[in-house]
Protein backbone atom coordinates (compact mmCIF):
# COMPACT_ATOMS: atom_id res chain seq x y z
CA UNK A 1 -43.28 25.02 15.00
CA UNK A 2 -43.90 26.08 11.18
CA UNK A 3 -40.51 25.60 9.37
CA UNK A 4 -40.29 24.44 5.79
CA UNK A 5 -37.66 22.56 3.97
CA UNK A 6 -35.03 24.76 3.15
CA UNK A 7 -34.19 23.65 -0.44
CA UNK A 8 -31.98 26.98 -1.08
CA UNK A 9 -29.19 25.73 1.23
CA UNK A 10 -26.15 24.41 -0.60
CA UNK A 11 -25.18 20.63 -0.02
CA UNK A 12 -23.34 19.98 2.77
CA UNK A 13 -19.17 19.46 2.05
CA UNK A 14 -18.67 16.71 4.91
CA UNK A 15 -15.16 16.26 3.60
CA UNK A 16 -12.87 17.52 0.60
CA UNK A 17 -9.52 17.41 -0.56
CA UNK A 18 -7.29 20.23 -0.61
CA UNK A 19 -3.93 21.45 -1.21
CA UNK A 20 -3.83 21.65 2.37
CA UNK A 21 -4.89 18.30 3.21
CA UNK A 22 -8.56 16.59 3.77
CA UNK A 23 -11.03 19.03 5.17
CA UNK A 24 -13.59 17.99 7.39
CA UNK A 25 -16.91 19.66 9.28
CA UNK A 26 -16.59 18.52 12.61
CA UNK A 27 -19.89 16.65 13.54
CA UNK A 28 -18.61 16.79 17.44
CA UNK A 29 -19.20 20.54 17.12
CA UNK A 30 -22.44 20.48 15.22
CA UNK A 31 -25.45 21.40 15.89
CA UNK A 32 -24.07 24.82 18.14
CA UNK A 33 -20.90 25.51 15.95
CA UNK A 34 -20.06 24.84 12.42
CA UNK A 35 -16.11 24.56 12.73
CA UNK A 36 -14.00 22.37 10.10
CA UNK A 37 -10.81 20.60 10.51
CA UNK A 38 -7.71 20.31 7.86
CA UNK A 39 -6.09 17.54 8.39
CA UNK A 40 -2.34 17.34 6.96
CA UNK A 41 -1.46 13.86 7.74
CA UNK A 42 -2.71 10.15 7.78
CA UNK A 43 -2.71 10.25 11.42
CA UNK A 44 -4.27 13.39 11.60
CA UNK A 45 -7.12 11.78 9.76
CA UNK A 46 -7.70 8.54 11.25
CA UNK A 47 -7.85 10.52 14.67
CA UNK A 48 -10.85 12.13 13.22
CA UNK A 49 -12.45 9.03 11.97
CA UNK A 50 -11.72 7.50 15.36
CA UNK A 51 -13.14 10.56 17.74
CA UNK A 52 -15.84 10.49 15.15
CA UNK A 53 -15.12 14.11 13.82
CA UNK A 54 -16.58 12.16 10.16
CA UNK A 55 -19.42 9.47 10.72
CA UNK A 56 -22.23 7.79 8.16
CA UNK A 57 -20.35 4.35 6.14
CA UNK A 58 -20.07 6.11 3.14
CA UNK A 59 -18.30 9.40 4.52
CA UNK A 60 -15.81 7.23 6.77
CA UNK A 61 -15.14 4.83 3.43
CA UNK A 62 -13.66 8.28 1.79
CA UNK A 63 -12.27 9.69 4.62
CA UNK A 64 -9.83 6.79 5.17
CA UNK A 65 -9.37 7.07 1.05
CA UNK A 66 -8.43 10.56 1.07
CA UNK A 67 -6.31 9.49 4.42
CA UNK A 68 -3.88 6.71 2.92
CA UNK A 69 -4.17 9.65 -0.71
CA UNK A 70 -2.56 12.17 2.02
CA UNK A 71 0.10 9.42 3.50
CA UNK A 72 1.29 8.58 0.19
CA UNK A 73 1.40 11.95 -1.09
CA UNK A 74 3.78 12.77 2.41
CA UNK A 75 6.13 9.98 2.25
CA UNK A 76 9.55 10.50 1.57
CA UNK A 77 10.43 7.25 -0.07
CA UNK A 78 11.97 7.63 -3.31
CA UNK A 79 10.48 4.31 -5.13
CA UNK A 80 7.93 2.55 -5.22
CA UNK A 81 9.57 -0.31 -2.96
CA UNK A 82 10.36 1.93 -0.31
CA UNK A 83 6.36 2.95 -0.26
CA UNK A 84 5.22 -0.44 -0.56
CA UNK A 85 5.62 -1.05 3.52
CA UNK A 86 4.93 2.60 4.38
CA UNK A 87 1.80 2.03 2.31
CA UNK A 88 0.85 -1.23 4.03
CA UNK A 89 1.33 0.54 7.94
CA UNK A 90 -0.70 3.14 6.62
CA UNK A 91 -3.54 0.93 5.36
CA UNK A 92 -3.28 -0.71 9.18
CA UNK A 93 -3.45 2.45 11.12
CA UNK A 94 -6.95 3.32 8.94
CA UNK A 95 -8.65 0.32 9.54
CA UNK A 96 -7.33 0.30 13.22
CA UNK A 97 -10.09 3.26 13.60
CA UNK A 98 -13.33 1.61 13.26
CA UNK A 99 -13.21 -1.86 13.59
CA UNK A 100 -16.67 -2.88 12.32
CA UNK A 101 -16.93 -0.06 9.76
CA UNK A 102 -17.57 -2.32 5.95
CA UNK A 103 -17.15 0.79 3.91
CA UNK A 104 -13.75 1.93 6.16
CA UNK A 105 -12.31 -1.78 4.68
CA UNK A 106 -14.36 -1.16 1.26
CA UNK A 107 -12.48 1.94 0.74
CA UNK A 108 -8.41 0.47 1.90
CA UNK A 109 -9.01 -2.88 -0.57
CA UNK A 110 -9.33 -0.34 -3.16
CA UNK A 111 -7.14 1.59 -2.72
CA UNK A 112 -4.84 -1.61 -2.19
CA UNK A 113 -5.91 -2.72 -5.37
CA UNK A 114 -5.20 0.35 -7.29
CA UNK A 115 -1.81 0.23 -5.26
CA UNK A 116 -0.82 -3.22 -6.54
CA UNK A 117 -2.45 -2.58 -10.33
CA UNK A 118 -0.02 0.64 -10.82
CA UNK A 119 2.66 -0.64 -8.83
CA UNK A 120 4.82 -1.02 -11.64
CA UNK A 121 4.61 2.96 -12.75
CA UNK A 122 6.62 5.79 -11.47
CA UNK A 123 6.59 6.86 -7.94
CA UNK A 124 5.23 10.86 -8.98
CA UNK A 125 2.52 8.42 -11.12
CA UNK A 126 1.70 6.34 -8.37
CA UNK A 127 0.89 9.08 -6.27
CA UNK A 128 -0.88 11.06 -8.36
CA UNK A 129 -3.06 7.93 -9.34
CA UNK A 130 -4.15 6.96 -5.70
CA UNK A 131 -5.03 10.81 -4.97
CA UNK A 132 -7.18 10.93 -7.15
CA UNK A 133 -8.72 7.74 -6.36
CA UNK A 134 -9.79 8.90 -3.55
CA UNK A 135 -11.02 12.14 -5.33
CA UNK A 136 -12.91 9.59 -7.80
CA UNK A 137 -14.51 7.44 -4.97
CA UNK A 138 -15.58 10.87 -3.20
CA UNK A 139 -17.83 12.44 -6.65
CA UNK A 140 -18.87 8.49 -7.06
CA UNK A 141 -20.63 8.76 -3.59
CA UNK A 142 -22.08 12.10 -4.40
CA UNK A 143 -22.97 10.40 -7.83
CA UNK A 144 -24.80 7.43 -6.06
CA UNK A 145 -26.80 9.56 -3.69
CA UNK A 146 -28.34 11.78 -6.21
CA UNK A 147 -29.28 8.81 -8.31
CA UNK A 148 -30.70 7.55 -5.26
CA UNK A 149 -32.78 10.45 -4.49
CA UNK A 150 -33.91 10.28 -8.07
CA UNK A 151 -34.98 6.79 -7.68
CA UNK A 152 -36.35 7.16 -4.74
CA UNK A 153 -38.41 10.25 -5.08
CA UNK A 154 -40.55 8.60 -8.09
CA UNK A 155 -42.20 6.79 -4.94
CA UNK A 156 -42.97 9.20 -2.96
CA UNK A 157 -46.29 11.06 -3.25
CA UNK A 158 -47.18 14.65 -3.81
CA UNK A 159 -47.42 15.65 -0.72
CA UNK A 160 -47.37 13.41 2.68
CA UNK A 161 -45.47 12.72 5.80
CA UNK A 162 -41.96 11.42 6.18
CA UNK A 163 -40.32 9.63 9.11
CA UNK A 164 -36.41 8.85 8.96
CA UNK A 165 -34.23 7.94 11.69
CA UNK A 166 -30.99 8.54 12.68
CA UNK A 167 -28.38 10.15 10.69
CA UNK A 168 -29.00 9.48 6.79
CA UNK A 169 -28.38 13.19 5.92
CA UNK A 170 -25.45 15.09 3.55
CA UNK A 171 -23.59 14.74 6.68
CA UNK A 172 -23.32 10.86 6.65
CA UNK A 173 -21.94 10.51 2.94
CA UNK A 174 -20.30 12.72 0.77
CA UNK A 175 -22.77 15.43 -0.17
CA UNK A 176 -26.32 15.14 -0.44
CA UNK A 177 -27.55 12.29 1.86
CA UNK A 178 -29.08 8.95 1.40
CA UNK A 179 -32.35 9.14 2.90
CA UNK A 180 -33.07 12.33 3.10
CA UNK A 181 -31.21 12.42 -0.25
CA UNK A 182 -34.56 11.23 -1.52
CA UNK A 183 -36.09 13.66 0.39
CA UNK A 184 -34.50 16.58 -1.14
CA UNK A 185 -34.70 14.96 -5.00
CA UNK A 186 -38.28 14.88 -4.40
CA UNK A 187 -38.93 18.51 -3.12
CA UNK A 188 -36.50 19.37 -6.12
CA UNK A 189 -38.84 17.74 -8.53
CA UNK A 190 -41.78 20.07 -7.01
CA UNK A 191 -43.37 17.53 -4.41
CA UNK A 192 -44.29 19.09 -1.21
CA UNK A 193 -44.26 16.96 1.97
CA UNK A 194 -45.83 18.45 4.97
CA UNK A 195 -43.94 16.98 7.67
CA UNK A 196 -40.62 15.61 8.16
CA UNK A 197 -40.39 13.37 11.28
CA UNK A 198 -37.40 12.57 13.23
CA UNK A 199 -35.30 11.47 15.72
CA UNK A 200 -30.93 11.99 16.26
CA UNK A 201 -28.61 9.92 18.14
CA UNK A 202 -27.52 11.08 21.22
CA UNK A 203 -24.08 12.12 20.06
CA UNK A 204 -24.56 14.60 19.05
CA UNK A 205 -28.09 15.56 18.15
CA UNK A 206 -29.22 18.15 15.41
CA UNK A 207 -27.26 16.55 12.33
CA UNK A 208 -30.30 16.17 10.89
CA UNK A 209 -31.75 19.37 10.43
CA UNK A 210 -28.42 20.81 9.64
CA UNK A 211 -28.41 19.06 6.45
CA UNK A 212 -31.79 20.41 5.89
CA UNK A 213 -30.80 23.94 6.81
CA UNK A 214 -33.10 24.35 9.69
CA UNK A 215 -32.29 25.81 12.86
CA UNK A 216 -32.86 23.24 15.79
CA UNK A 217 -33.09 26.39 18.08
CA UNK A 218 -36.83 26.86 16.15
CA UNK A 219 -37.87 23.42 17.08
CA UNK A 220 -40.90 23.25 19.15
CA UNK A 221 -39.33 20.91 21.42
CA UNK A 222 -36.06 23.04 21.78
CA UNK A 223 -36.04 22.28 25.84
CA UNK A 224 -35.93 18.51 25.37
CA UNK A 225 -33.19 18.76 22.83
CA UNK A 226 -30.88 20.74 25.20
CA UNK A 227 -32.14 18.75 28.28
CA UNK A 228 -31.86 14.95 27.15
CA UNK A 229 -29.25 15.56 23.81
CA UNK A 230 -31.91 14.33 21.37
CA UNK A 231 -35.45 14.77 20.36
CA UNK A 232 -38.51 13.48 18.37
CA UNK A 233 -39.58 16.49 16.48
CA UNK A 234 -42.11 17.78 13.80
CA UNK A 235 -41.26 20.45 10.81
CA UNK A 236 -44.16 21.36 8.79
């Protein structure tokens, strides 16, 4: 099935903090619903971490960042003292979630270590500081992945085939993607490539053109996707 790259579709917000609390799109509903989740407390986000509501290293490292951001900013301690243990249970509970995740324990050491560097401020200046910490380690992802894609899409040529695997979309970082991050930096510096090659994990399948902004439904092997819960596709 003819489909092209969709460059016009904005980048993907896998997670943000709000006033609210962090906002997620769950991947559990993806590829047949786009729905998004607010989560208002710690627990409320490690749940999604755990049920894998947020996947990809780099989206799960922030996600438990923003999480222990959102437990601080809800405690009711009134010094620093008091928050230390809160802090510390909260810290457990997010890397309770994925066991084996490196950038779930990337993100809580620094967020421990900008806990124990500004220990000695105020409690409102504490708080503040580890918020937006999280905020900072969220546009440094984003940051990372477009240099990426900038780097990356020197190598690729004019026009050719591309084969990725597994989830390396918008969808598994921040915003914009790692692989296909170089993917979309090259198509954004006028490069054309024909076909895009891939294949999703079974849970669930489709992430990966939804970070391109194609439609799965106009797949040629639409059947197979519904059928098995994955497929090995071509866009040209």
């Amino acid at each position: 099935m003819i489909h092209p790259f969709n460059e016009s579709i904005p980048m993907v917000q896998t997670l943000e903090w709000t006033d609210s609390g962090v906002r997620f799109i769950d991947q559990t509903k993806l590829p047949t619903e786009e729905a998004y989740v607010t989560c208002k407390t710690y627990g409320q986000v490690a749940d999604a971490i755990r049920n894998m509501v947020v996947r990809g290293a780099p989206a799960i490292g922030v996600a438990a960042a923003m999480g222990i951001a959102l437990g601080v900013k809800n405690s009711k301690a009134e010094t620093v003292g008091e928050l230390k243990p809160e802090f510390d249970r909260i810290c457990e509970v997010m890397g309770d979630t994925r066991p084996t995740a490196v950038n779930l324990f990337w993100a809580i050491r620094r967020m421990r270590d900008k806990f124990e560097l500004l220990r000695v401020r105020s409690l409102p200046q504490l708080k503040q500081a580890l918020i937006e910490e999280a905020q900072r380690m969220h546009a440094e992802d984003i940051a990372a992945n477009q240099a990426m894609g900038r780097h990356g899409a020197t190598l690729m040529p004019a026009s050719g085939g591309v084969l990725t695997h597994c989830n390396a979309g918008a969808l598994a970082t921040c915003g914009y993607g790692t692989a296909l991050g170089v993917i979309r930096a090259a198509v954004e510096q006028g490069k054309t490539h024909s076909r895009l090659r891939r294949r999703d994990s079974p849970f669930p399948a489709g992430l990966t053109p939804h970070c391109l902004g194609v439609d799965e439904g106009r797949y040629s092997d639409h059947r197979n996707f519904r059928q098995y819960g994955w497929c090995h596709d071509e866009a040209r």
